[in-house]
PDB file of N, CA and C in Angstrom:
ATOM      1  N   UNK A   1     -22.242 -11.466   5.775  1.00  0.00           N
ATOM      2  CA  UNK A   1     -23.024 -10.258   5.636  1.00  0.00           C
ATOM      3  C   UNK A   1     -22.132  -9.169   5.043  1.00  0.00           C
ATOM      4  N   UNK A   2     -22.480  -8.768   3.689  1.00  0.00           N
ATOM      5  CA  UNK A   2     -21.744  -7.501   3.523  1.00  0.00           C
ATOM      6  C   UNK A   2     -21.486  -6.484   4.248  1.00  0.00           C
ATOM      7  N   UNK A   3     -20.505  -5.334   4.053  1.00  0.00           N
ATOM      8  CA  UNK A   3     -20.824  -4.050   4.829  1.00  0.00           C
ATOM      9  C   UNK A   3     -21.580  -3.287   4.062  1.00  0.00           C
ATOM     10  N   UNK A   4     -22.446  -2.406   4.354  1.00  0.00           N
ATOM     11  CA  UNK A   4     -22.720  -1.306   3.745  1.00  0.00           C
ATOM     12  C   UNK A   4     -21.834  -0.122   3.718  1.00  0.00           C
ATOM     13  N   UNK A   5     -22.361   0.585   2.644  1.00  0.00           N
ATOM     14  CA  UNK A   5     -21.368   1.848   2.205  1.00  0.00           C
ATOM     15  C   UNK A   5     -21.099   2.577   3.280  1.00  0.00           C
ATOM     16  N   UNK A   6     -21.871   2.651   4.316  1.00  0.00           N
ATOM     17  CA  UNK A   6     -21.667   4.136   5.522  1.00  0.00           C
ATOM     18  C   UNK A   6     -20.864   2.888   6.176  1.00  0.00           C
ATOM     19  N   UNK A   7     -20.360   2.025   6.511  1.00  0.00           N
ATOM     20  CA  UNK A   7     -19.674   1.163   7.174  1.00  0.00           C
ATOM     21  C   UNK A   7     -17.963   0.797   6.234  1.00  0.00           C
ATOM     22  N   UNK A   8     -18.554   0.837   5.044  1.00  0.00           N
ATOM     23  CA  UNK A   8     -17.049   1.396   3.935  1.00  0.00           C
ATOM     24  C   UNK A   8     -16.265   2.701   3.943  1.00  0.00           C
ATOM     25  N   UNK A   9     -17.160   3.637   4.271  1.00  0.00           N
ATOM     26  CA  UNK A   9     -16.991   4.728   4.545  1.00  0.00           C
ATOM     27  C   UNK A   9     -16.158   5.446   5.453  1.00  0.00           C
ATOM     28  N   UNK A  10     -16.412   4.435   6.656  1.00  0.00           N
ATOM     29  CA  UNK A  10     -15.862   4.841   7.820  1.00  0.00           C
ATOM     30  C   UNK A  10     -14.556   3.870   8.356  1.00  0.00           C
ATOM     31  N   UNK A  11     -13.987   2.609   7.619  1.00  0.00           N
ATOM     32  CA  UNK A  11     -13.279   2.490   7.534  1.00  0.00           C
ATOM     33  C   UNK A  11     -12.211   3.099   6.273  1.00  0.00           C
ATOM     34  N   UNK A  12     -12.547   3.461   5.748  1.00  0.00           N
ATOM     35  CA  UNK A  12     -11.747   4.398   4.913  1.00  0.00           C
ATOM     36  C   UNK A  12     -11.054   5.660   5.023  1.00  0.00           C
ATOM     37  N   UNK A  13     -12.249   6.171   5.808  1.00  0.00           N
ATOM     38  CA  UNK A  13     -11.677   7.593   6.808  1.00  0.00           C
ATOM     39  C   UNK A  13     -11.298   7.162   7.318  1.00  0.00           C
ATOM     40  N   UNK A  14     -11.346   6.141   8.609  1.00  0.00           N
ATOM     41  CA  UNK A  14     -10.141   6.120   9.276  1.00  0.00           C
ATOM     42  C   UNK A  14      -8.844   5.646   8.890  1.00  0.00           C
ATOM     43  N   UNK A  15      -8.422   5.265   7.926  1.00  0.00           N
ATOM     44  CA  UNK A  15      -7.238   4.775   7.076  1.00  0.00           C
ATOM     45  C   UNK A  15      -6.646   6.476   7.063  1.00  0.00           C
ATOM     46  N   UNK A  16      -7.724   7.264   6.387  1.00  0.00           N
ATOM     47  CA  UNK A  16      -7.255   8.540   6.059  1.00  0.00           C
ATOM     48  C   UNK A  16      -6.717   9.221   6.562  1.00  0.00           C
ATOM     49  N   UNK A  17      -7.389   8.922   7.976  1.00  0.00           N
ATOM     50  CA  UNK A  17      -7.126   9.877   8.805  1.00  0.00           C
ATOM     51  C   UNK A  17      -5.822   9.830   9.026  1.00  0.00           C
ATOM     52  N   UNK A  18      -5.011   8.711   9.310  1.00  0.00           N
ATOM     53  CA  UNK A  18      -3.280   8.126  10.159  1.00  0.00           C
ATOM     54  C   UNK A  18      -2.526   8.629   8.378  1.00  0.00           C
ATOM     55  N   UNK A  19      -1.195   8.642   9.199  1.00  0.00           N
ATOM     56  CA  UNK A  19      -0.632   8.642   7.858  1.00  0.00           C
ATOM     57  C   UNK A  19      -0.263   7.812   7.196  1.00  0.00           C
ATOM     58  N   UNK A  20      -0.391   7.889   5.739  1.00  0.00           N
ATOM     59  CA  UNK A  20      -0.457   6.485   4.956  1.00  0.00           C
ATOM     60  C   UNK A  20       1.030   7.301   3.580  1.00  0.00           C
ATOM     61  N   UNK A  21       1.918   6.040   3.840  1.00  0.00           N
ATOM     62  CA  UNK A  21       2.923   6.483   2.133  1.00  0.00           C
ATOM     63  C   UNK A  21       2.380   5.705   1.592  1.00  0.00           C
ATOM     64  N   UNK A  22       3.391   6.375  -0.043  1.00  0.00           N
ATOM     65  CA  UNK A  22       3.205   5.469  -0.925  1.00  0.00           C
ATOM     66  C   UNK A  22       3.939   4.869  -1.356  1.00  0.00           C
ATOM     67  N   UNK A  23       4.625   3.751  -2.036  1.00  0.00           N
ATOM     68  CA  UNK A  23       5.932   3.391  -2.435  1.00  0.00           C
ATOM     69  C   UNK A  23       5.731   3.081  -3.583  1.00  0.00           C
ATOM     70  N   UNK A  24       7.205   2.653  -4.220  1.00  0.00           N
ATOM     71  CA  UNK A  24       7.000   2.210  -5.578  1.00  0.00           C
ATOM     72  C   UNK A  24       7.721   0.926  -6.092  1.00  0.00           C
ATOM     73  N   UNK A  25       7.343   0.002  -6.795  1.00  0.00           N
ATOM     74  CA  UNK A  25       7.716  -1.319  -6.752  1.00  0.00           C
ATOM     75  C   UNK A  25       8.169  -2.088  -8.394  1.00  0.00           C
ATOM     76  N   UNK A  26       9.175  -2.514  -8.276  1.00  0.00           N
ATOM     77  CA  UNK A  26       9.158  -3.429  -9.427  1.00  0.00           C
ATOM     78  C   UNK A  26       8.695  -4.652 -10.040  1.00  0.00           C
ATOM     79  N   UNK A  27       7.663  -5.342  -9.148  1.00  0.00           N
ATOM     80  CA  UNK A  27       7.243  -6.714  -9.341  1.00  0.00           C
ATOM     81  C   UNK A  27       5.775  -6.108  -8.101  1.00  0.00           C
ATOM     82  N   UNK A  28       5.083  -7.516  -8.442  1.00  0.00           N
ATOM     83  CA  UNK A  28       4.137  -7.563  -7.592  1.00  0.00           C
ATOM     84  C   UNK A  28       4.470  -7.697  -6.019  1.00  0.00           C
ATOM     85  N   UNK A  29       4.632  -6.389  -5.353  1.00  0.00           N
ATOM     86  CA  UNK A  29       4.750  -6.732  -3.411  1.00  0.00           C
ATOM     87  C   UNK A  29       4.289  -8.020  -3.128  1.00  0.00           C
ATOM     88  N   UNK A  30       3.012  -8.658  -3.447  1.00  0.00           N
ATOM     89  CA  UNK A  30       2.842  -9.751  -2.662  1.00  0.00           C
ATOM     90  C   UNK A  30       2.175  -8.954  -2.085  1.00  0.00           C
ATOM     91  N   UNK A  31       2.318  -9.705  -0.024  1.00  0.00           N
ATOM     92  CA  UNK A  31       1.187  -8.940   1.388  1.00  0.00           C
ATOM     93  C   UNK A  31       2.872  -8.973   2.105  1.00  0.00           C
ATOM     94  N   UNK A  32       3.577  -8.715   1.920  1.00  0.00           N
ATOM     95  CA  UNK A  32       4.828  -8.111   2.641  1.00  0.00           C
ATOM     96  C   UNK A  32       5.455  -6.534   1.821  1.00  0.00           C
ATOM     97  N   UNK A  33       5.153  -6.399   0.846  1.00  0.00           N
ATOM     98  CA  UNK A  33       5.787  -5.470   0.453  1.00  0.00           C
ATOM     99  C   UNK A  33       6.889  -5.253  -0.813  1.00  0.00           C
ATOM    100  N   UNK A  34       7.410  -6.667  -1.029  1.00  0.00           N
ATOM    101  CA  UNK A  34       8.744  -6.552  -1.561  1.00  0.00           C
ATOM    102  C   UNK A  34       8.854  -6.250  -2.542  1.00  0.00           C
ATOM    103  N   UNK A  35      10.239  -6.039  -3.421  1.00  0.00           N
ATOM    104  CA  UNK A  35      10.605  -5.491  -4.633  1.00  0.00           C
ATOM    105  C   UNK A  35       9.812  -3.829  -4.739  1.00  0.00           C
ATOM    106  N   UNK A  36      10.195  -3.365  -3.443  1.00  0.00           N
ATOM    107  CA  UNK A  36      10.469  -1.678  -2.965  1.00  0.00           C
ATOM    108  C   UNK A  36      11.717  -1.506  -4.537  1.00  0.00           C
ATOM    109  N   UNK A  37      11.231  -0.461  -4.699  1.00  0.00           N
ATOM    110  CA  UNK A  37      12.547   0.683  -5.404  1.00  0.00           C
ATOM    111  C   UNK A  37      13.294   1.295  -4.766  1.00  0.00           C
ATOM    112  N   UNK A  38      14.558   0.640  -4.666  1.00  0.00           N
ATOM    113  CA  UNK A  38      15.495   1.824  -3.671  1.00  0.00           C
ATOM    114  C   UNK A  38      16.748   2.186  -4.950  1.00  0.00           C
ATOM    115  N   UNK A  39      17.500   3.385  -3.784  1.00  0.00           N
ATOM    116  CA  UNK A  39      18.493   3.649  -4.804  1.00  0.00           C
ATOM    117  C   UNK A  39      18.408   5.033  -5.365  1.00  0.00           C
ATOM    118  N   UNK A  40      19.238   5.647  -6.462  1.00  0.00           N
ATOM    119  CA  UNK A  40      19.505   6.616  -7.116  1.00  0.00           C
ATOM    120  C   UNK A  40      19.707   7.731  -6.589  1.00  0.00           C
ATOM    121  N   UNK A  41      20.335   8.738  -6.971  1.00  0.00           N
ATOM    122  CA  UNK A  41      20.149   9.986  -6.713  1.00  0.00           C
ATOM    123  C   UNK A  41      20.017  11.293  -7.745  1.00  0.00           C
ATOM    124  N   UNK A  42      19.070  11.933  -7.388  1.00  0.00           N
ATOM    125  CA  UNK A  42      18.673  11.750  -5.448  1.00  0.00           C
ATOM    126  C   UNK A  42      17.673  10.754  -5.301  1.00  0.00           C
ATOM    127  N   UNK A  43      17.821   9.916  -4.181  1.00  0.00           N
ATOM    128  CA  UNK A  43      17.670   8.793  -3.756  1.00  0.00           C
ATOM    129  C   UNK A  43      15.675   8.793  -3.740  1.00  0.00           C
ATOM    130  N   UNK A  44      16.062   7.254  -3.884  1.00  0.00           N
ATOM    131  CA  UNK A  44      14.122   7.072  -3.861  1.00  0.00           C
ATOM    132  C   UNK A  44      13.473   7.159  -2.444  1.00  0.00           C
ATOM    133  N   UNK A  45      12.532   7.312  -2.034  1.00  0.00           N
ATOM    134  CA  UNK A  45      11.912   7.415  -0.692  1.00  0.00           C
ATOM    135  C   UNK A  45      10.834   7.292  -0.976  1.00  0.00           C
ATOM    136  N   UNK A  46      10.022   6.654   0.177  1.00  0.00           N
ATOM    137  CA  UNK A  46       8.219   6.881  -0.212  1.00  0.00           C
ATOM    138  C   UNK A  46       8.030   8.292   0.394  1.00  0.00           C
ATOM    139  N   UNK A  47       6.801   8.492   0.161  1.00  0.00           N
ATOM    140  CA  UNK A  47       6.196   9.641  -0.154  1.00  0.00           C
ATOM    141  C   UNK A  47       4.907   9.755   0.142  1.00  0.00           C
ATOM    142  N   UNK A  48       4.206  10.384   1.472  1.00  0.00           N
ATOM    143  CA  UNK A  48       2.958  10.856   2.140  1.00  0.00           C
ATOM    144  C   UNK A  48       1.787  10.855   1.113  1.00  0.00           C
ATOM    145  N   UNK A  49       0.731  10.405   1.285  1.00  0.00           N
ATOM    146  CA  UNK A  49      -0.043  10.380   0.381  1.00  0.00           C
ATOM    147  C   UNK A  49      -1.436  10.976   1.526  1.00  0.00           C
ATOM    148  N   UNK A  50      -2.232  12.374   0.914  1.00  0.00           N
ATOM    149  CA  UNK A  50      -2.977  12.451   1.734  1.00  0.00           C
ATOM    150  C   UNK A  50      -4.561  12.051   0.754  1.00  0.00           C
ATOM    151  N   UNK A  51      -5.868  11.644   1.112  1.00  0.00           N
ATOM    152  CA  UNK A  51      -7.474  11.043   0.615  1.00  0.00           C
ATOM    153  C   UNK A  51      -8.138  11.956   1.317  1.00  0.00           C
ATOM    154  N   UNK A  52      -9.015  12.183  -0.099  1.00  0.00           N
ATOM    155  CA  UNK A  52     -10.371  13.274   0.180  1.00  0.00           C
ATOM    156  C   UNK A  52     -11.403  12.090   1.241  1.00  0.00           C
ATOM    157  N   UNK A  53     -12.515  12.715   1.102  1.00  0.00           N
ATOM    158  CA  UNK A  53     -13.970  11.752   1.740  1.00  0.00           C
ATOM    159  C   UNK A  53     -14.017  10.795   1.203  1.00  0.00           C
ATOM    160  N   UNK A  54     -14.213   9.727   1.795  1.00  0.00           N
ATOM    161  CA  UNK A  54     -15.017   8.645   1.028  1.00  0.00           C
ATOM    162  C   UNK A  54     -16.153   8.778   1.086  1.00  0.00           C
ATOM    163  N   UNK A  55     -16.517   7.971  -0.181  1.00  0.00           N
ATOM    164  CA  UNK A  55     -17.841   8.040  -0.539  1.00  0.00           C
ATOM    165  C   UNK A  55     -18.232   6.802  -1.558  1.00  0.00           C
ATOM    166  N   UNK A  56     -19.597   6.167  -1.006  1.00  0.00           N
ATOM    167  CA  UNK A  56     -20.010   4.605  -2.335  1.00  0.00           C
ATOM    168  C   UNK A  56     -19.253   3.858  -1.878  1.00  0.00           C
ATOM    169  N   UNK A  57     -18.256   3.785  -0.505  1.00  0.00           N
ATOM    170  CA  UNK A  57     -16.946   2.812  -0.219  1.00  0.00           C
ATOM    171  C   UNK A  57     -15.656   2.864  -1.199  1.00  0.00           C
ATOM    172  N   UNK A  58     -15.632   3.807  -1.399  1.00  0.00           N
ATOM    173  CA  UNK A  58     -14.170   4.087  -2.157  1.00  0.00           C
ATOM    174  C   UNK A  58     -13.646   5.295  -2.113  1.00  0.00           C
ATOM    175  N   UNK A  59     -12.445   6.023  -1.721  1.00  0.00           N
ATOM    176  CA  UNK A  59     -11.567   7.238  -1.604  1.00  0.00           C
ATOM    177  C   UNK A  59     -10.633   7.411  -2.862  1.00  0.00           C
ATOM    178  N   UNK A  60     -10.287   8.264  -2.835  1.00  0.00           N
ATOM    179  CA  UNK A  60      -9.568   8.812  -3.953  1.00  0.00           C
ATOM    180  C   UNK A  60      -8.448   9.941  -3.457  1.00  0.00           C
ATOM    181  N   UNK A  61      -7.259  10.035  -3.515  1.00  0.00           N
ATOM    182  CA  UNK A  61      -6.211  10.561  -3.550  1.00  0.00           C
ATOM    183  C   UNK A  61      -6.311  11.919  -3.398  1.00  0.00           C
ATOM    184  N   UNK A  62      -5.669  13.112  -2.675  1.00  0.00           N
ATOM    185  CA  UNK A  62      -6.321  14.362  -2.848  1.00  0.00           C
ATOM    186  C   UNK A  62      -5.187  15.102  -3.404  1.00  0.00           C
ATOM    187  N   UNK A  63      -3.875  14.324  -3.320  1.00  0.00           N
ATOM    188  CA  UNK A  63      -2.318  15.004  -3.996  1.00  0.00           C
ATOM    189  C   UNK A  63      -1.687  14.028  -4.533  1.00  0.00           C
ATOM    190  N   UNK A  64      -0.461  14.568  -5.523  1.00  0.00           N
ATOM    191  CA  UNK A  64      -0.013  13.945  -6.783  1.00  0.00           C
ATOM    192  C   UNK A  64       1.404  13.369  -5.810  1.00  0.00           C
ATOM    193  N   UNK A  65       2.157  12.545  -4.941  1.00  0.00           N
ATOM    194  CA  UNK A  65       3.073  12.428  -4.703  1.00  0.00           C
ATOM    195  C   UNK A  65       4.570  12.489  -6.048  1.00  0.00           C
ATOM    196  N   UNK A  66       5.750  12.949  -5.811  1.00  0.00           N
ATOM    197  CA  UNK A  66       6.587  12.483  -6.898  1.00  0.00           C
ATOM    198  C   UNK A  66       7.813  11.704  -6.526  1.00  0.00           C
ATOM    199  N   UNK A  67       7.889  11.013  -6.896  1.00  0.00           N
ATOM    200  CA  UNK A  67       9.153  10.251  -6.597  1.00  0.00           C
ATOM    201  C   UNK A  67      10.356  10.238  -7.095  1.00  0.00           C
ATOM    202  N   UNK A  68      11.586  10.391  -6.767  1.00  0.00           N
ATOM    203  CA  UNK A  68      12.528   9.826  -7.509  1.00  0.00           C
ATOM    204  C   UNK A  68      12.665   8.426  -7.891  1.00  0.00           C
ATOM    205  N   UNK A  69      13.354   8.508  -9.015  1.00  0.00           N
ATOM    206  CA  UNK A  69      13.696   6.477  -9.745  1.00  0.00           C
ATOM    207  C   UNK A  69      14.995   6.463 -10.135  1.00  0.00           C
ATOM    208  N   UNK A  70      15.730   5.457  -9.867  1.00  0.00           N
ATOM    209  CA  UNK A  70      16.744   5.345 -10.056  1.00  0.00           C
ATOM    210  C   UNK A  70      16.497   5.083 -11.797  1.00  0.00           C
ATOM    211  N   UNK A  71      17.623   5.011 -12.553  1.00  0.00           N
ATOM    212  CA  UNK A  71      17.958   4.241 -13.998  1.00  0.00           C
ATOM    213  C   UNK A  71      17.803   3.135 -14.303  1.00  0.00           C
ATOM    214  N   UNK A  72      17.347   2.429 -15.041  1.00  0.00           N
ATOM    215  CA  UNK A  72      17.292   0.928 -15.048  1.00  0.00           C
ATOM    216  C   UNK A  72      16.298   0.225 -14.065  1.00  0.00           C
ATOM    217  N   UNK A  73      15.202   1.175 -14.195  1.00  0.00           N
ATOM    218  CA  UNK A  73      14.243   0.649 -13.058  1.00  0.00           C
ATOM    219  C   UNK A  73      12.772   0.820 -13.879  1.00  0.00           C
ATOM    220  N   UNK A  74      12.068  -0.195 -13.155  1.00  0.00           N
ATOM    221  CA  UNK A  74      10.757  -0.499 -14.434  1.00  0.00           C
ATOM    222  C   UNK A  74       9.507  -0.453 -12.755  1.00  0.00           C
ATOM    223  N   UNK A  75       9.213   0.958 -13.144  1.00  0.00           N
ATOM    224  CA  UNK A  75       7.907   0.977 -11.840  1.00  0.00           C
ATOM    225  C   UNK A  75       6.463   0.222 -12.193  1.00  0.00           C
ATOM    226  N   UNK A  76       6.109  -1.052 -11.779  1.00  0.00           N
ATOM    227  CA  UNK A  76       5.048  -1.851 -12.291  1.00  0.00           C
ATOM    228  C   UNK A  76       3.557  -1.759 -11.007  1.00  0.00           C
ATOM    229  N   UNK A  77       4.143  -1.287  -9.832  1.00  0.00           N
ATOM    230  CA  UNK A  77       2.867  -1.610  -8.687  1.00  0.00           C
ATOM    231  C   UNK A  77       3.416  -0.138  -8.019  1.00  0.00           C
ATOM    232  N   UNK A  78       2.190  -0.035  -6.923  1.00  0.00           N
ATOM    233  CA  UNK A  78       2.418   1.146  -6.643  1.00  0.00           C
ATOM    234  C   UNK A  78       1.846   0.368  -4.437  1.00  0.00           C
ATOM    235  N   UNK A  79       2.282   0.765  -3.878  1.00  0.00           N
ATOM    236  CA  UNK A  79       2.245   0.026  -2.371  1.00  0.00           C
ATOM    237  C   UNK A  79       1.724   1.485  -1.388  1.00  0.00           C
ATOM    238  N   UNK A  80       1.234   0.710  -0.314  1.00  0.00           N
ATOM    239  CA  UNK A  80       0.934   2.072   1.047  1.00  0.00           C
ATOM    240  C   UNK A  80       1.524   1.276   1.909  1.00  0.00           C
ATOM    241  N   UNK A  81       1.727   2.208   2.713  1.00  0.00           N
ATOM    242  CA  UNK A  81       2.815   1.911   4.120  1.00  0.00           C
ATOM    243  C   UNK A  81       2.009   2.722   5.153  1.00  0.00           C
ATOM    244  N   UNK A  82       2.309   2.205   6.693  1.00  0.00           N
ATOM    245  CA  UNK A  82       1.778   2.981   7.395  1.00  0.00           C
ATOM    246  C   UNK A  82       3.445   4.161   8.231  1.00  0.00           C
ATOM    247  N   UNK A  83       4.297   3.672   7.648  1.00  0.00           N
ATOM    248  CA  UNK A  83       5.528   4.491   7.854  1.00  0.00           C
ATOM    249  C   UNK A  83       6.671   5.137   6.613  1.00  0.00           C
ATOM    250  N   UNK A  84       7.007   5.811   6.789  1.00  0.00           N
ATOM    251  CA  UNK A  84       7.963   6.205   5.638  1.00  0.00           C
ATOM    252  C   UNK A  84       9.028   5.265   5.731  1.00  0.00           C
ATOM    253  N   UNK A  85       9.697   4.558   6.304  1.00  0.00           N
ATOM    254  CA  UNK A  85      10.563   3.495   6.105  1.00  0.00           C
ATOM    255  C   UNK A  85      10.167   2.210   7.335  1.00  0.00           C
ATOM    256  N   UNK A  86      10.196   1.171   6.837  1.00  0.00           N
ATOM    257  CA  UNK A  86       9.824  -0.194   7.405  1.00  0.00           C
ATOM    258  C   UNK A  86       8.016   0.024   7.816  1.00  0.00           C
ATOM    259  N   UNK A  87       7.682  -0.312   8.951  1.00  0.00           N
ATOM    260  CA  UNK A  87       5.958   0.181   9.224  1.00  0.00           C
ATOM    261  C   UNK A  87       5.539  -1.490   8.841  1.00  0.00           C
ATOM    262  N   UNK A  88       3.809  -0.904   8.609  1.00  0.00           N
ATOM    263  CA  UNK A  88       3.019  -2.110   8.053  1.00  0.00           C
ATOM    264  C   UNK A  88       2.072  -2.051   6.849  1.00  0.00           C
ATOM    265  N   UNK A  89       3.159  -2.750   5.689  1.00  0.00           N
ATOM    266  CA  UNK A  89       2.343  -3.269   4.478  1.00  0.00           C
ATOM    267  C   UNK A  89       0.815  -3.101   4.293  1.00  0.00           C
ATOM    268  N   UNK A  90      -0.337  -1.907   4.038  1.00  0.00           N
ATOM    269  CA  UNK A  90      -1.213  -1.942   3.792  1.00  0.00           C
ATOM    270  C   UNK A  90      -1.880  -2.944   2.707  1.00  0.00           C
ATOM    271  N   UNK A  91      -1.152  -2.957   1.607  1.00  0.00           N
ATOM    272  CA  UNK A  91      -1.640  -3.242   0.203  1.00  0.00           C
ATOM    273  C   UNK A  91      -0.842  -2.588  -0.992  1.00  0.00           C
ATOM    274  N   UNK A  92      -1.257  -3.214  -2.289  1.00  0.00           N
ATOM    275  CA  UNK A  92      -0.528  -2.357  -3.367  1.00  0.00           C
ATOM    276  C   UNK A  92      -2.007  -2.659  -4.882  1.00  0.00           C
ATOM    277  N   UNK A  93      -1.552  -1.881  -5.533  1.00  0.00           N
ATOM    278  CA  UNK A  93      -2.341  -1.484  -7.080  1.00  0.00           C
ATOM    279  C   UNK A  93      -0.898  -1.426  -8.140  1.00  0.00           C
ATOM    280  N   UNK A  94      -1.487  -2.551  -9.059  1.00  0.00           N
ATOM    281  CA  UNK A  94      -0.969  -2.484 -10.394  1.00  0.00           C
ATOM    282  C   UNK A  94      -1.011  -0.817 -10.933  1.00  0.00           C
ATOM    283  N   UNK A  95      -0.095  -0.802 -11.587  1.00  0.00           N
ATOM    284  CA  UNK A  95      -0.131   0.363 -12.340  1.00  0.00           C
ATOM    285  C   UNK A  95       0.557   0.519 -13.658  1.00  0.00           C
ATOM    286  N   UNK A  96       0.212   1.007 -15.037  1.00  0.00           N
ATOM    287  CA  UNK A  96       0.851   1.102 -15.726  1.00  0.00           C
ATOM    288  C   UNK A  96       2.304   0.694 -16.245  1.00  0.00           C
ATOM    289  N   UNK A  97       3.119  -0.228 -16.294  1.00  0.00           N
ATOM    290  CA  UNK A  97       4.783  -0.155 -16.207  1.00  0.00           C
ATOM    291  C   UNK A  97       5.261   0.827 -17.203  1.00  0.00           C
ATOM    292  N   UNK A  98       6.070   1.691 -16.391  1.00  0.00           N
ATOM    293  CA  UNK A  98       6.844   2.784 -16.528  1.00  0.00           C
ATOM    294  C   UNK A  98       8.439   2.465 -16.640  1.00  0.00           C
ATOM    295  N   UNK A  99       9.172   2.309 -17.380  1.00  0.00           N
ATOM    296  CA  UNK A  99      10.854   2.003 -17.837  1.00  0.00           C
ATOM    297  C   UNK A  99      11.271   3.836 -17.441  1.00  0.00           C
ATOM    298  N   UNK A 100      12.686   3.200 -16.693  1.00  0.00           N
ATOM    299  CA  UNK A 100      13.277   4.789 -16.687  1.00  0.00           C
ATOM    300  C   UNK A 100      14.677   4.428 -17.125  1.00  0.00           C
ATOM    301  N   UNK A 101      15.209   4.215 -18.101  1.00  0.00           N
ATOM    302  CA  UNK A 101      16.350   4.284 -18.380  1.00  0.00           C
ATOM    303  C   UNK A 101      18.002   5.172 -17.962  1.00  0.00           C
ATOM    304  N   UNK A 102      17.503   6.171 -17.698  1.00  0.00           N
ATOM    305  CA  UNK A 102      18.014   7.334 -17.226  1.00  0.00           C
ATOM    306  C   UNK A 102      17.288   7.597 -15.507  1.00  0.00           C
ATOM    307  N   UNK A 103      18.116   7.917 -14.154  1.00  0.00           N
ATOM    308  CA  UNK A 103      17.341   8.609 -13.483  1.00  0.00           C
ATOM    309  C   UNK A 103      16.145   9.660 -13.505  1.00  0.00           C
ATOM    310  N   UNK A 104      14.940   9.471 -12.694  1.00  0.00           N
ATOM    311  CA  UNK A 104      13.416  10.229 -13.632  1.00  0.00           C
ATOM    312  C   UNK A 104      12.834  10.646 -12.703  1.00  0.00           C
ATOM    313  N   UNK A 105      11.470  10.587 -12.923  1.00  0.00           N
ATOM    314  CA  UNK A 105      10.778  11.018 -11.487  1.00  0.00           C
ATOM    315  C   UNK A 105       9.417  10.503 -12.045  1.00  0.00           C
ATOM    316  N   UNK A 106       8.575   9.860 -11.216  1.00  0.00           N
ATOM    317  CA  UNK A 106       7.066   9.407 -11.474  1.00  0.00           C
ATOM    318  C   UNK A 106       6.340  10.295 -10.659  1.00  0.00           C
ATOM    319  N   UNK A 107       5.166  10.264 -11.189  1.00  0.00           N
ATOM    320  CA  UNK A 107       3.723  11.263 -10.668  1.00  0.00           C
ATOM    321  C   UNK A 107       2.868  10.548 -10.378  1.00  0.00           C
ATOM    322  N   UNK A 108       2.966   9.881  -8.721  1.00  0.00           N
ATOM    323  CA  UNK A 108       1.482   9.570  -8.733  1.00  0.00           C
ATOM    324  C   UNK A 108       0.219  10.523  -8.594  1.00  0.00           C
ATOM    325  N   UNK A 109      -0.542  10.075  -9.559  1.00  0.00           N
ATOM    326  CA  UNK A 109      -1.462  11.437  -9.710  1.00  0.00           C
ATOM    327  C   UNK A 109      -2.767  11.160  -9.733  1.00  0.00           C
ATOM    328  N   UNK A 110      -2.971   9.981  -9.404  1.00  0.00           N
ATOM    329  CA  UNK A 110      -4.199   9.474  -9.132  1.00  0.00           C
ATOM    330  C   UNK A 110      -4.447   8.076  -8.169  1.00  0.00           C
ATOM    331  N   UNK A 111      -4.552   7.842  -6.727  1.00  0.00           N
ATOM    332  CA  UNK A 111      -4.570   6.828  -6.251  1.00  0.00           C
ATOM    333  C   UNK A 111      -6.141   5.851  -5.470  1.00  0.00           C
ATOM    334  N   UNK A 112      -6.844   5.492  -6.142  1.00  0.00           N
ATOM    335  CA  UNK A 112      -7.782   4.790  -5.765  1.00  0.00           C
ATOM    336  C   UNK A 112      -7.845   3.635  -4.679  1.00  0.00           C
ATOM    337  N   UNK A 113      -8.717   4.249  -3.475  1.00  0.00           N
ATOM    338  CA  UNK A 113      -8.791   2.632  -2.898  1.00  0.00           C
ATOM    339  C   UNK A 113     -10.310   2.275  -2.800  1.00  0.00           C
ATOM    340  N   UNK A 114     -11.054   1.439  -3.298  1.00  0.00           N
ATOM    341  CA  UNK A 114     -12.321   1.266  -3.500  1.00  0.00           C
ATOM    342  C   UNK A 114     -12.730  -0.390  -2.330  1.00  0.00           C
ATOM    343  N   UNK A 115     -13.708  -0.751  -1.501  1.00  0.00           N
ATOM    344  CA  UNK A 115     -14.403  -1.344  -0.908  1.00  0.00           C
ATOM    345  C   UNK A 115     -14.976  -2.344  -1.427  1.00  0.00           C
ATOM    346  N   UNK A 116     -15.383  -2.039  -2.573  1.00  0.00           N
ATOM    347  CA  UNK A 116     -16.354  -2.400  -3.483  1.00  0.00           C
ATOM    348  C   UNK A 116     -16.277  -3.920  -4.482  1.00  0.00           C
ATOM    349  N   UNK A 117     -14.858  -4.056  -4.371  1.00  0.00           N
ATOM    350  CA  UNK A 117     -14.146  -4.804  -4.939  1.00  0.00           C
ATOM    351  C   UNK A 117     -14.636  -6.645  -4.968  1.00  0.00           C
TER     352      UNK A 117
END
């Protein structure tokens, strides 16, 4: 039986509600997480990500997190955490691959999590 949207809805807010990071990754995490970006300075860290309402079973991002990147680092996935360091592996989204040759900084500036899928 599917869920319906007011049942997408409300697991979504509650995701929203706890605090959720974001991290940043060089390969596909997998459902553990791995190939985190660490390193550089100033050093990489995840980064608080706060979601407007859901709505239709899908939320949307309400701030741009920024990250530091080390040099020689190629940001390909983008991950949620339920802690700023170690926690539990929510999930991750492909994203654009980004090369930083030089230490940089990425903008996440748009983060989708949709139900619907």
């Amino acid at each position: 039986m599917p869920y319906s949207a007011a049942e997408k809805n409300a697991m979504l807010d509650a995701l929203a509600a706890v605090a959720v990071y974001a991290s940043l990754h060089t390969a596909d995490p997998g459902t553990d997480g791995s190939n985190e970006v660490s390193g550089g300075s100033p050093a990489y860290a995840r980064k608080a990500i706060t979601w407007g309402s859901a709505t239709g079973g899908a939320i949307d991002s309400s701030n741009a997190p920024v990250f530091d990147v080390p040099a020689s680092t190629t940001v390909t996935h983008v991950g949620f955490w339920s802690a700023s360091s170690g926690g539990t592996f929510y999930g991750s989204a492909d994203v654009t691959d980004e090369a930083f040759s030089a230490q940089g900084t990425y903008t996440l500036s748009d983060a989708d999590l949709d139900l619907n899928g």
